[in-house]
C-alpha atoms as a PDB file:
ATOM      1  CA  UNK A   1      24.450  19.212  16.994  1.00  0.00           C
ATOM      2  CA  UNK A   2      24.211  15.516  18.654  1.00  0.00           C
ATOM      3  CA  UNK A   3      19.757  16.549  18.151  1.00  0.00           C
ATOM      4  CA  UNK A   4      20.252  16.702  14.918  1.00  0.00           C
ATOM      5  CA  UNK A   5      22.598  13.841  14.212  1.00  0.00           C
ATOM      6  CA  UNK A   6      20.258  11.618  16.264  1.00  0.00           C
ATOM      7  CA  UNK A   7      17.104  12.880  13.855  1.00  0.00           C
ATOM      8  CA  UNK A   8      19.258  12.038  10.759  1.00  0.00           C
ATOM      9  CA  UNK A   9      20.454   8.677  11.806  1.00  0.00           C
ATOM     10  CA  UNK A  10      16.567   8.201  13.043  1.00  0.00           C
ATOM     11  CA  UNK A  11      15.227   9.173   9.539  1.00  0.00           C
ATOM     12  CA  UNK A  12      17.828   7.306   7.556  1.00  0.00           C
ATOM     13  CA  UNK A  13      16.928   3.812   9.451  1.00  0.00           C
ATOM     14  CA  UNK A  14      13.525   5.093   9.050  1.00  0.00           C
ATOM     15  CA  UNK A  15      14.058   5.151   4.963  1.00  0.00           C
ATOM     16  CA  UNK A  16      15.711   2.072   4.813  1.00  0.00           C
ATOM     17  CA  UNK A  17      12.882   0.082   6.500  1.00  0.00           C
ATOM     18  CA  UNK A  18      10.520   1.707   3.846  1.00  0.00           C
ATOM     19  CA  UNK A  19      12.724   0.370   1.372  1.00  0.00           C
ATOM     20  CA  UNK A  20      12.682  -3.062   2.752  1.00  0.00           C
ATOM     21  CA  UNK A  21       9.039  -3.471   3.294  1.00  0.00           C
ATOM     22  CA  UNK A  22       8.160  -1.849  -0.859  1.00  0.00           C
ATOM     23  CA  UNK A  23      10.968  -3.009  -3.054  1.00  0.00           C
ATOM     24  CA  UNK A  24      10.682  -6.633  -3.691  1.00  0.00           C
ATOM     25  CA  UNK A  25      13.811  -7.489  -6.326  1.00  0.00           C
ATOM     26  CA  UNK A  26      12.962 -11.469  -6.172  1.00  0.00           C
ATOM     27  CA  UNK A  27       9.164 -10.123  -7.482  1.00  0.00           C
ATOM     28  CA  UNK A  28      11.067  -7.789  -9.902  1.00  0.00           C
ATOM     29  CA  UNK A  29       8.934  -4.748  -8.442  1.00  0.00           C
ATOM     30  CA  UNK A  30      10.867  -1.816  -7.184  1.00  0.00           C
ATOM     31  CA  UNK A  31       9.602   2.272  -6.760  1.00  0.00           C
ATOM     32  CA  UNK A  32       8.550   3.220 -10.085  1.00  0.00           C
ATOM     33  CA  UNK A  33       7.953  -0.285 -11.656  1.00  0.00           C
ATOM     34  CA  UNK A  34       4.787   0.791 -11.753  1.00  0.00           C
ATOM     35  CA  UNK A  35       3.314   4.217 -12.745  1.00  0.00           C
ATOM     36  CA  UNK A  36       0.301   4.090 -10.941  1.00  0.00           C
ATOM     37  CA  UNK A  37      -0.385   2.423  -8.268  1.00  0.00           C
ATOM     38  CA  UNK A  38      -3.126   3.926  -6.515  1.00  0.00           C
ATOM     39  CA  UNK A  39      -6.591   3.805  -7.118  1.00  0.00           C
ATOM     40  CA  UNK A  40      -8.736   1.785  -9.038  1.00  0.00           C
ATOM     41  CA  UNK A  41     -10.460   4.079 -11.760  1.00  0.00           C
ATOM     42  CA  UNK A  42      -7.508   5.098 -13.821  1.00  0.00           C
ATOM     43  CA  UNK A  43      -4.999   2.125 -13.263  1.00  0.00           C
ATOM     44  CA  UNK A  44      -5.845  -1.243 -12.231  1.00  0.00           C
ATOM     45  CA  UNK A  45      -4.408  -0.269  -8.323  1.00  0.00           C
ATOM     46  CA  UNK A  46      -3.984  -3.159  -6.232  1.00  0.00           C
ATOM     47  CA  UNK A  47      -5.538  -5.818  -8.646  1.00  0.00           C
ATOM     48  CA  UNK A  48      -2.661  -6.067 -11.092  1.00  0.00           C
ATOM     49  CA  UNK A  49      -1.831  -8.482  -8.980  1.00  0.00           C
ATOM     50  CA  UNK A  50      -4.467  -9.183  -6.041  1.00  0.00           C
ATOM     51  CA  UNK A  51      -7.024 -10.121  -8.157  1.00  0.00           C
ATOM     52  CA  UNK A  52      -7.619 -13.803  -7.902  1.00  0.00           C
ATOM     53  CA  UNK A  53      -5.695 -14.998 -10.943  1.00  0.00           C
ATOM     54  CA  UNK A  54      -1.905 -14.962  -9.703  1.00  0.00           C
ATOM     55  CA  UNK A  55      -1.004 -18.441  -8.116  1.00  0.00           C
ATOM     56  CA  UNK A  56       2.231 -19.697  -7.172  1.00  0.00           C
ATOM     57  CA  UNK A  57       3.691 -22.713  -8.405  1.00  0.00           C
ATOM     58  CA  UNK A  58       2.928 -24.316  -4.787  1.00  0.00           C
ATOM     59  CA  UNK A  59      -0.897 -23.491  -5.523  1.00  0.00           C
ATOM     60  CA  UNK A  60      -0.722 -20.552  -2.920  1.00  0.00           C
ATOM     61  CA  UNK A  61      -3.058 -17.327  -4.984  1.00  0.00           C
ATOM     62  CA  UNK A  62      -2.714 -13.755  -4.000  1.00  0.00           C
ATOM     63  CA  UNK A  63      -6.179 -12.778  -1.968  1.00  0.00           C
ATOM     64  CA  UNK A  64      -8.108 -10.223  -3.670  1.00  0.00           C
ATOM     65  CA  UNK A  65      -9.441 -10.016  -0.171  1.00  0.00           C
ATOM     66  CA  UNK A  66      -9.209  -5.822   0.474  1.00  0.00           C
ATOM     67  CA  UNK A  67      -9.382  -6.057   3.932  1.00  0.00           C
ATOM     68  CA  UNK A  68      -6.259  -8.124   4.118  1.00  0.00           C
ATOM     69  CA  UNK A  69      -4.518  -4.858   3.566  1.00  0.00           C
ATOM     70  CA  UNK A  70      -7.298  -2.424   4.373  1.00  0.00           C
ATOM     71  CA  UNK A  71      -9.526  -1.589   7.474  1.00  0.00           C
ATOM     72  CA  UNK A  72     -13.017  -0.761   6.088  1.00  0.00           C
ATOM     73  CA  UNK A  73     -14.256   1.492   8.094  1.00  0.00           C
ATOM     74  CA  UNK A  74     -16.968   2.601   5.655  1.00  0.00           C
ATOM     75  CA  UNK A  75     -18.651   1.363   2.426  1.00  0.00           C
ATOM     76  CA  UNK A  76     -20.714   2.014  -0.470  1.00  0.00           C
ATOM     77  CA  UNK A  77     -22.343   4.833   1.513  1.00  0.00           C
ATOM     78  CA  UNK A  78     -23.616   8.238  -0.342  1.00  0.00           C
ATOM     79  CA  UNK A  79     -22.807  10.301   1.940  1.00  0.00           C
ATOM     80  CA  UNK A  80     -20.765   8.489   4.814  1.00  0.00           C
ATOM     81  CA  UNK A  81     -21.498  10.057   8.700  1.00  0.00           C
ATOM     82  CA  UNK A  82     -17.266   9.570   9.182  1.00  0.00           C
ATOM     83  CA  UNK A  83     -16.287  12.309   6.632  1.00  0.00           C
ATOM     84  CA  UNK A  84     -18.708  14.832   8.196  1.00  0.00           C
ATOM     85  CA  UNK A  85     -17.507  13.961  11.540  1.00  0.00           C
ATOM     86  CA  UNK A  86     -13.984  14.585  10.466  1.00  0.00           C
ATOM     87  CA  UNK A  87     -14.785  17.570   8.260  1.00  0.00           C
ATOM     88  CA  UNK A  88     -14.278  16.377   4.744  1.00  0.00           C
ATOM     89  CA  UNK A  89     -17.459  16.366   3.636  1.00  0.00           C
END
């Protein structure tokens, strides 16, 4: 019984710090502000707001910089030697 309390109490702490780090209330951007926010062919993804044009009133503008957030491991590449190592392609 104490196993599973301890995996509760482990995955509740775990929730809340996924809470903390995606729902901004001071940006007005909570889960499901947005429909979509993957991807960049049927929403606009990531540059509804990183794309260059949102500055703060200090002067500070979001980076539309991917690899701020992302690790690029590969790029513009038919068909990419990674996916057939791993089996996806």
């Amino acid at each position: 019984m104490d196993t599973q309390r301890s995996q509760v109490e482990t995955s509740a702490n775990t929730l809340v710090d996924i809470y903390a780090h995606n729902v901004f209330p001071s940006m007005h951007v909570r889960w499901g502000t947005h429909q979509n926010n993957i991807g960049h062919t049927d929403s606009a993804g990531c540059f509804r707001c990183h794309d260059g044009n949102h500055t703060s009133k200090s002067g500070v503008t979001i980076t539309n910089d991917c690899s701020i957030c992302h690790n690029l491991i590969v790029s513009n590449e038919a068909h990419p030697k990674l996916l057939t190592d791993l089996g996806m392609h």
